[in-house]
C-alpha atoms as a PDB file:
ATOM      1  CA  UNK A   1     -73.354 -44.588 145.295  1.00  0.00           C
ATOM      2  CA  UNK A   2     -72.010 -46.495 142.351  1.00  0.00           C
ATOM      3  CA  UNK A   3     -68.359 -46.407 141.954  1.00  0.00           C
ATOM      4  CA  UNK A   4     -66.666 -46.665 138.877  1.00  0.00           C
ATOM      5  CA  UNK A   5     -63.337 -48.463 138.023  1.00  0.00           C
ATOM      6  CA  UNK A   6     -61.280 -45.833 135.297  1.00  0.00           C
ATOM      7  CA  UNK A   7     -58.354 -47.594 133.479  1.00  0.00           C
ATOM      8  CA  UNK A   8     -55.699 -44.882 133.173  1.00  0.00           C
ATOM      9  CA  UNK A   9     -52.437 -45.419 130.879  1.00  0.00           C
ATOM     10  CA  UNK A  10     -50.049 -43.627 133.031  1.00  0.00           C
ATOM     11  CA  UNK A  11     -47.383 -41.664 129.893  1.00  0.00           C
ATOM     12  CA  UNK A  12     -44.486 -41.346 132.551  1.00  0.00           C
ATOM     13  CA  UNK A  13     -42.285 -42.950 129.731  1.00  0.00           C
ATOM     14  CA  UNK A  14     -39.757 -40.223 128.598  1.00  0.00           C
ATOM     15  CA  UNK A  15     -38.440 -39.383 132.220  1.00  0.00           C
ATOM     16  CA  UNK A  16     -38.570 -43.361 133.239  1.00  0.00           C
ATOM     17  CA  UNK A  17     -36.678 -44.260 129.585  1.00  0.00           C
ATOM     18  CA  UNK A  18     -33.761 -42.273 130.702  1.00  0.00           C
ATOM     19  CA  UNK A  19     -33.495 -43.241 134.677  1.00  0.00           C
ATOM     20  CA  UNK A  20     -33.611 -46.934 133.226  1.00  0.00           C
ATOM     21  CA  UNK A  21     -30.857 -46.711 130.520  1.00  0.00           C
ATOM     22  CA  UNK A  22     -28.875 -45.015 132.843  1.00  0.00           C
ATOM     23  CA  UNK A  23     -30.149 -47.864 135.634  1.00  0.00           C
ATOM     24  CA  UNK A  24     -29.285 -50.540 133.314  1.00  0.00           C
ATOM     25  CA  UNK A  25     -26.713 -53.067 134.900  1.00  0.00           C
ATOM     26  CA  UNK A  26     -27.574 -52.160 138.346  1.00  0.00           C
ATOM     27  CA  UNK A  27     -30.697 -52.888 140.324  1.00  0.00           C
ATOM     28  CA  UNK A  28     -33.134 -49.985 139.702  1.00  0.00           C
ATOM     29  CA  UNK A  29     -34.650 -48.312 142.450  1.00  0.00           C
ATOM     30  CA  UNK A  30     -37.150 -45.846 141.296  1.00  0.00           C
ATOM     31  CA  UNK A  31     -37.999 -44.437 144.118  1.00  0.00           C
ATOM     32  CA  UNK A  32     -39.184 -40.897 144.174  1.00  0.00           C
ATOM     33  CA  UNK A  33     -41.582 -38.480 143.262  1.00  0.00           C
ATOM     34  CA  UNK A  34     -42.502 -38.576 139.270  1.00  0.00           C
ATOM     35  CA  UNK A  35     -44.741 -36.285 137.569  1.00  0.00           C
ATOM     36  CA  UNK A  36     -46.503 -36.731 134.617  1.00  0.00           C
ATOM     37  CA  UNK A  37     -50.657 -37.412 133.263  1.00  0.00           C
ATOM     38  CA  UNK A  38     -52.865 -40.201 132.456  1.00  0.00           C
ATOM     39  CA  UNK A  39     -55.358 -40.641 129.584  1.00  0.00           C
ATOM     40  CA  UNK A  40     -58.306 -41.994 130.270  1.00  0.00           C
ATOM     41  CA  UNK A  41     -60.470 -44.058 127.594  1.00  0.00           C
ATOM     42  CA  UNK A  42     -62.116 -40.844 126.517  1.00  0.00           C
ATOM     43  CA  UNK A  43     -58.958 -39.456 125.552  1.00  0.00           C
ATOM     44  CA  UNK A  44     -59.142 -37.037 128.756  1.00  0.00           C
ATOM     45  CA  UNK A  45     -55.723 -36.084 130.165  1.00  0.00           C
ATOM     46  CA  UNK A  46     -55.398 -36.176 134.029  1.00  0.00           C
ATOM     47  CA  UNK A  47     -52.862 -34.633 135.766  1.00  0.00           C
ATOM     48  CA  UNK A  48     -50.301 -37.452 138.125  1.00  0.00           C
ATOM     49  CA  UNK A  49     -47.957 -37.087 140.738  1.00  0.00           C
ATOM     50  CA  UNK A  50     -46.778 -40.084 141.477  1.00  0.00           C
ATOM     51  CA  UNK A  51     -44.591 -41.284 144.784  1.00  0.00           C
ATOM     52  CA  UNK A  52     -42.696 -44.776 144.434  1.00  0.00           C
ATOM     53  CA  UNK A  53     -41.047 -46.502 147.607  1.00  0.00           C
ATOM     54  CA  UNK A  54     -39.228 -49.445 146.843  1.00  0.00           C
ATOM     55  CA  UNK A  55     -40.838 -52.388 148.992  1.00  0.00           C
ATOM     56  CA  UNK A  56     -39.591 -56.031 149.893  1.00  0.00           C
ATOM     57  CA  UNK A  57     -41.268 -57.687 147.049  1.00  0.00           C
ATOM     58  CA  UNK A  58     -41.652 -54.768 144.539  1.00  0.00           C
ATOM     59  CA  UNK A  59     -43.382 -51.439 144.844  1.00  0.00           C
ATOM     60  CA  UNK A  60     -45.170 -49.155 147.096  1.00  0.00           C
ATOM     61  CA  UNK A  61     -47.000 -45.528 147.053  1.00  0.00           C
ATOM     62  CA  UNK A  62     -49.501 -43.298 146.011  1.00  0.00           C
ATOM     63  CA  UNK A  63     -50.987 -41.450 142.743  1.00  0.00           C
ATOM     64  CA  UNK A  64     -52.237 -37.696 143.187  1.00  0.00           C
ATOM     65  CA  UNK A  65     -55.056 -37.622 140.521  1.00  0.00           C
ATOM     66  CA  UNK A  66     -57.355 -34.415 140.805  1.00  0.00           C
ATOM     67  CA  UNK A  67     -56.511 -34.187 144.329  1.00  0.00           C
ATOM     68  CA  UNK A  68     -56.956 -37.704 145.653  1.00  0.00           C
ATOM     69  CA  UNK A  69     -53.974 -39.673 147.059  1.00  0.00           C
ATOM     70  CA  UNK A  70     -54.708 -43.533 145.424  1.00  0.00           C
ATOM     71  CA  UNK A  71     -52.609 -46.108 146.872  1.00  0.00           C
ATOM     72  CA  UNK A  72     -50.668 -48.386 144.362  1.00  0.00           C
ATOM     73  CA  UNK A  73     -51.431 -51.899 143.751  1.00  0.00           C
ATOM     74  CA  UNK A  74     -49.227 -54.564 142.453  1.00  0.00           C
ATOM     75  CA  UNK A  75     -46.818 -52.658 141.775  1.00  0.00           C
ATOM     76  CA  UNK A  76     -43.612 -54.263 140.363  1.00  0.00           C
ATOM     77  CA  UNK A  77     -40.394 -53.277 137.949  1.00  0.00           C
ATOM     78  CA  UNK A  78     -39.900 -55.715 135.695  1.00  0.00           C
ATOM     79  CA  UNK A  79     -37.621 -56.451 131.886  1.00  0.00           C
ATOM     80  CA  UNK A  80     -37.487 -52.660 132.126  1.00  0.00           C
ATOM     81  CA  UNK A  81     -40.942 -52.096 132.017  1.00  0.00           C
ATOM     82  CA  UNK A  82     -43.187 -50.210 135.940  1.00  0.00           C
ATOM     83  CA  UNK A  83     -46.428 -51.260 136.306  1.00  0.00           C
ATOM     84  CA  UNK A  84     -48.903 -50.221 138.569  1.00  0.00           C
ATOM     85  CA  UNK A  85     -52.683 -49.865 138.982  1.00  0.00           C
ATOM     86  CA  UNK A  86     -54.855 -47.891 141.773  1.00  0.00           C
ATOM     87  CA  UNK A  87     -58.746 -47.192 141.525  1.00  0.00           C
ATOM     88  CA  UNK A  88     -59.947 -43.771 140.563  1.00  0.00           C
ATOM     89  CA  UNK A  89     -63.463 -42.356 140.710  1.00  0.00           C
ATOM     90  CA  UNK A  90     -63.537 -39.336 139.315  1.00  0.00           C
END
């Protein structure tokens, strides 16, 4: 079985924008359940739900991409900017 590693830009931006300026001046926790899709290099959208739990040193969770739960990596908030990444074999 060969598995393939798809990079994803995750467009969560509008709903994140607003939590953040509103976050600004306090220590963010954004926490929660976010929906919102991915584009992969094709230009194919791919329906997200995405679950953030604040950790010790940054971020935890999971991704719900066409049904599979994909846990987070390395993710971390950061200058106002969430970054994450998580494998996906579609």
């Amino acid at each position: 079985m060969i598995m393939k590693r798809t990079v994803l830009r995750v467009l969560l931006v509008p709903v994140l924008a607003s939590f953040i300026g509103f976050a600004s001046g306090q220590d963010a926790d954004l926490s929660g359940t976010w929906d919102g899709h991915a584009v992969t290099s094709d230009g194919t959208e791919v329906p997200l739900i995405l679950t953030l739990k604040k950790a010790e040193a940054g971020y935890g969770g999971t991704v719900n991409a066409m049904g599979q739960d994909l846990s987070l990596e390395n993710a971390k908030f950061e200058n106002g900017t969430m970054t994450f990444e998580f494998l996906f074999s579609p």
